[in-house]
C-alpha atoms as a PDB file:
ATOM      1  CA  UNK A   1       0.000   0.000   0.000  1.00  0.00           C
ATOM      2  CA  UNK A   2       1.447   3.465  -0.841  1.00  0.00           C
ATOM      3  CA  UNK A   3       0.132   6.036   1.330  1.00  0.00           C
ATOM      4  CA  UNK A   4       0.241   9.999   0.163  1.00  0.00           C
ATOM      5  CA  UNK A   5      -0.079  13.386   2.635  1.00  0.00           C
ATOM      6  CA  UNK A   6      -1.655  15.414   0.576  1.00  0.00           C
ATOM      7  CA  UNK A   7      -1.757  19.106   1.018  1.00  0.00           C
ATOM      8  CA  UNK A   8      -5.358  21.099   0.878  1.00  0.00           C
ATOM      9  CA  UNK A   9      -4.535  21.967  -3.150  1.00  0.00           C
ATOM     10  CA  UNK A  10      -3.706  17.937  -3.709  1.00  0.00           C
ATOM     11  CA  UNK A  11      -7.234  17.254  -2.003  1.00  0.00           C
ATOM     12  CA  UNK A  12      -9.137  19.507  -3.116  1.00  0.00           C
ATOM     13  CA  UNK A  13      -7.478  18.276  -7.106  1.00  0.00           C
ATOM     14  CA  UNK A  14      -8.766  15.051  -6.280  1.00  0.00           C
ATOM     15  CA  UNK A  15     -12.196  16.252  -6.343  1.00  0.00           C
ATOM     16  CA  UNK A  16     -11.466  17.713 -10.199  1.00  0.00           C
ATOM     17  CA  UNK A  17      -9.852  14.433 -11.087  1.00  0.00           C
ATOM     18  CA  UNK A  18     -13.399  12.564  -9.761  1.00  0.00           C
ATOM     19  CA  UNK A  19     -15.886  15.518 -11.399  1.00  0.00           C
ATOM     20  CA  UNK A  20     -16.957  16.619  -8.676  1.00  0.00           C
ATOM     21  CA  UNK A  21     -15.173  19.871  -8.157  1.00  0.00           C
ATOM     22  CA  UNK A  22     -18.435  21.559  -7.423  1.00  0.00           C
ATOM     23  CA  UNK A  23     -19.758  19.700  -5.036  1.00  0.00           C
ATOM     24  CA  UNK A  24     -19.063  21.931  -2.186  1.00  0.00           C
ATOM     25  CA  UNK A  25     -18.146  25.410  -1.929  1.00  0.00           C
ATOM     26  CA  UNK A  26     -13.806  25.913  -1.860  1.00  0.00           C
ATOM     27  CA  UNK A  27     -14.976  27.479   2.273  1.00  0.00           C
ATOM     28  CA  UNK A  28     -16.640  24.281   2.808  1.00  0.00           C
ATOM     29  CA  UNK A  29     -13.716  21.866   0.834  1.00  0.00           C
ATOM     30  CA  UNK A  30     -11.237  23.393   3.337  1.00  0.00           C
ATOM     31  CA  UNK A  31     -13.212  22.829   6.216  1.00  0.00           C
ATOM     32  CA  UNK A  32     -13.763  19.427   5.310  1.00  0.00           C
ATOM     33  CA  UNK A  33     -10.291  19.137   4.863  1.00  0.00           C
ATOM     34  CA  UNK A  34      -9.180  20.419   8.322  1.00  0.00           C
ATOM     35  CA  UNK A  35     -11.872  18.021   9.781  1.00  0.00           C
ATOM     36  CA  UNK A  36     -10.667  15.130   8.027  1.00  0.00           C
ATOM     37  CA  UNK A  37      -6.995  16.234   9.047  1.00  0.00           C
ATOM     38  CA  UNK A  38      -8.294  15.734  12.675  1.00  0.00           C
ATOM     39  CA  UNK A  39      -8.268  12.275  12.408  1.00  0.00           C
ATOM     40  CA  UNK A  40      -5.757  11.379  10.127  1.00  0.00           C
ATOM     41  CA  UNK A  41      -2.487   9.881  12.679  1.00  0.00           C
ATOM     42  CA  UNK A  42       0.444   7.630  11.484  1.00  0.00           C
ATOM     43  CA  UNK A  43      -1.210   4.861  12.341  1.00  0.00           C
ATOM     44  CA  UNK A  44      -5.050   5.160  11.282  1.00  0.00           C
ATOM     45  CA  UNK A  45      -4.174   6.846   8.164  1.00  0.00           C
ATOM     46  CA  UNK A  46      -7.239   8.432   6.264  1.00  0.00           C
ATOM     47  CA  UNK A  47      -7.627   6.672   2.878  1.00  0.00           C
ATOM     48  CA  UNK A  48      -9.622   9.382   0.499  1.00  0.00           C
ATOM     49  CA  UNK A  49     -13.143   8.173  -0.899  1.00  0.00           C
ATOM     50  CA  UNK A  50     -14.186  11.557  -2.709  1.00  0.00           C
ATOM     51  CA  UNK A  51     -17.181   9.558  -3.941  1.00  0.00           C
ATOM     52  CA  UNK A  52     -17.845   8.349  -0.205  1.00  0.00           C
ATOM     53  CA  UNK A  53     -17.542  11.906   0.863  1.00  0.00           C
ATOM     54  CA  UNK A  54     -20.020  13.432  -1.658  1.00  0.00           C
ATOM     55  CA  UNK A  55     -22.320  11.152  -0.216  1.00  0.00           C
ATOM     56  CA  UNK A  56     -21.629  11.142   3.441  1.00  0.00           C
ATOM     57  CA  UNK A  57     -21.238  14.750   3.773  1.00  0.00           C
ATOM     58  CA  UNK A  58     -23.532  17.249   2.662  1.00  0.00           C
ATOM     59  CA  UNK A  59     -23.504  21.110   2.299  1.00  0.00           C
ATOM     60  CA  UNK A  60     -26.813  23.539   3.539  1.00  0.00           C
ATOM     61  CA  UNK A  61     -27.598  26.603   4.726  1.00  0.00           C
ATOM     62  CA  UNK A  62     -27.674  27.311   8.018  1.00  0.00           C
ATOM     63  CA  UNK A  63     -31.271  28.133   7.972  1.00  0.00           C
ATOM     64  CA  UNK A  64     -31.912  24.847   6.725  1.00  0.00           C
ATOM     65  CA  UNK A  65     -29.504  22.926   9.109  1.00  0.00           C
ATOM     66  CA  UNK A  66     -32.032  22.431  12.130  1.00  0.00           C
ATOM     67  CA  UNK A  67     -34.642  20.522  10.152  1.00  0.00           C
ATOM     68  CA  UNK A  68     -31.299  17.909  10.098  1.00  0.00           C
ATOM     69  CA  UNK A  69     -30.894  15.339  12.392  1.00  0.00           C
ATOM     70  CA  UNK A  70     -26.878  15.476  11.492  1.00  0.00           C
ATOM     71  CA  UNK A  71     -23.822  12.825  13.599  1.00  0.00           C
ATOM     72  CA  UNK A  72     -21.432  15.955  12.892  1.00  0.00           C
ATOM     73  CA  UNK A  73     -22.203  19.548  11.707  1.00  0.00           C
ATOM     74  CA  UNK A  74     -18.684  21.429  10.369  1.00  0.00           C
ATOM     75  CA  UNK A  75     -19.581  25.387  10.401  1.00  0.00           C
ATOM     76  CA  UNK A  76     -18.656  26.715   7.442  1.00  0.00           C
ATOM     77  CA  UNK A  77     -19.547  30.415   7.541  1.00  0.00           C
ATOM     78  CA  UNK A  78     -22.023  32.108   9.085  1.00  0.00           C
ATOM     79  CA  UNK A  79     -24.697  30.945   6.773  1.00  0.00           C
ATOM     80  CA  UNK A  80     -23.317  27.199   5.509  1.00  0.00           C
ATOM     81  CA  UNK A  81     -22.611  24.145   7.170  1.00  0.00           C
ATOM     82  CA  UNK A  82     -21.456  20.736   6.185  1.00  0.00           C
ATOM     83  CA  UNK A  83     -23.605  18.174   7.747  1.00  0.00           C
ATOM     84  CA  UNK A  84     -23.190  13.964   8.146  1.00  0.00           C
END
């Protein structure tokens, strides 16, 4: 198994290389990034699924975010969230 760091640019590349570079906002791609970055340690590695993400993880307005019974909701602005 080869495993890559990848910086935010290299992730968020990864998306454009899968079509789905607009799938979230670039605000909510970095958040999403610095979440994922949370968990990613030597040894539990992250292993990137963009399709898995486009599906797990979904970005709303804020307004819209309480009717949203959501594991995890990633603020990210004042009016967006990303919600799983």
């Amino acid at each position: 198994m080869i495993i890559m760091q990848l910086s935010y640019n290299e992730f968020a590349h990864q998306f454009e290389l899968h079509g789905r570079q607009h799938q979230f906002s670039s605000l909510a791609l970095e958040r999403l990034y610095e979440h994922l970055m949370e968990f990613n340690t030597p040894e539990h590695p992250y292993v990137l699924d963009v399709v898995g993400l486009c599906c797990e993880f979904t970005e709303i307005d804020a307004k819209d975010a309480e009717e949203y019974h959501a594991e995890t909701r990633i603020r990210v602005d004042d009016d967006t969230y990303l919600l799983i």
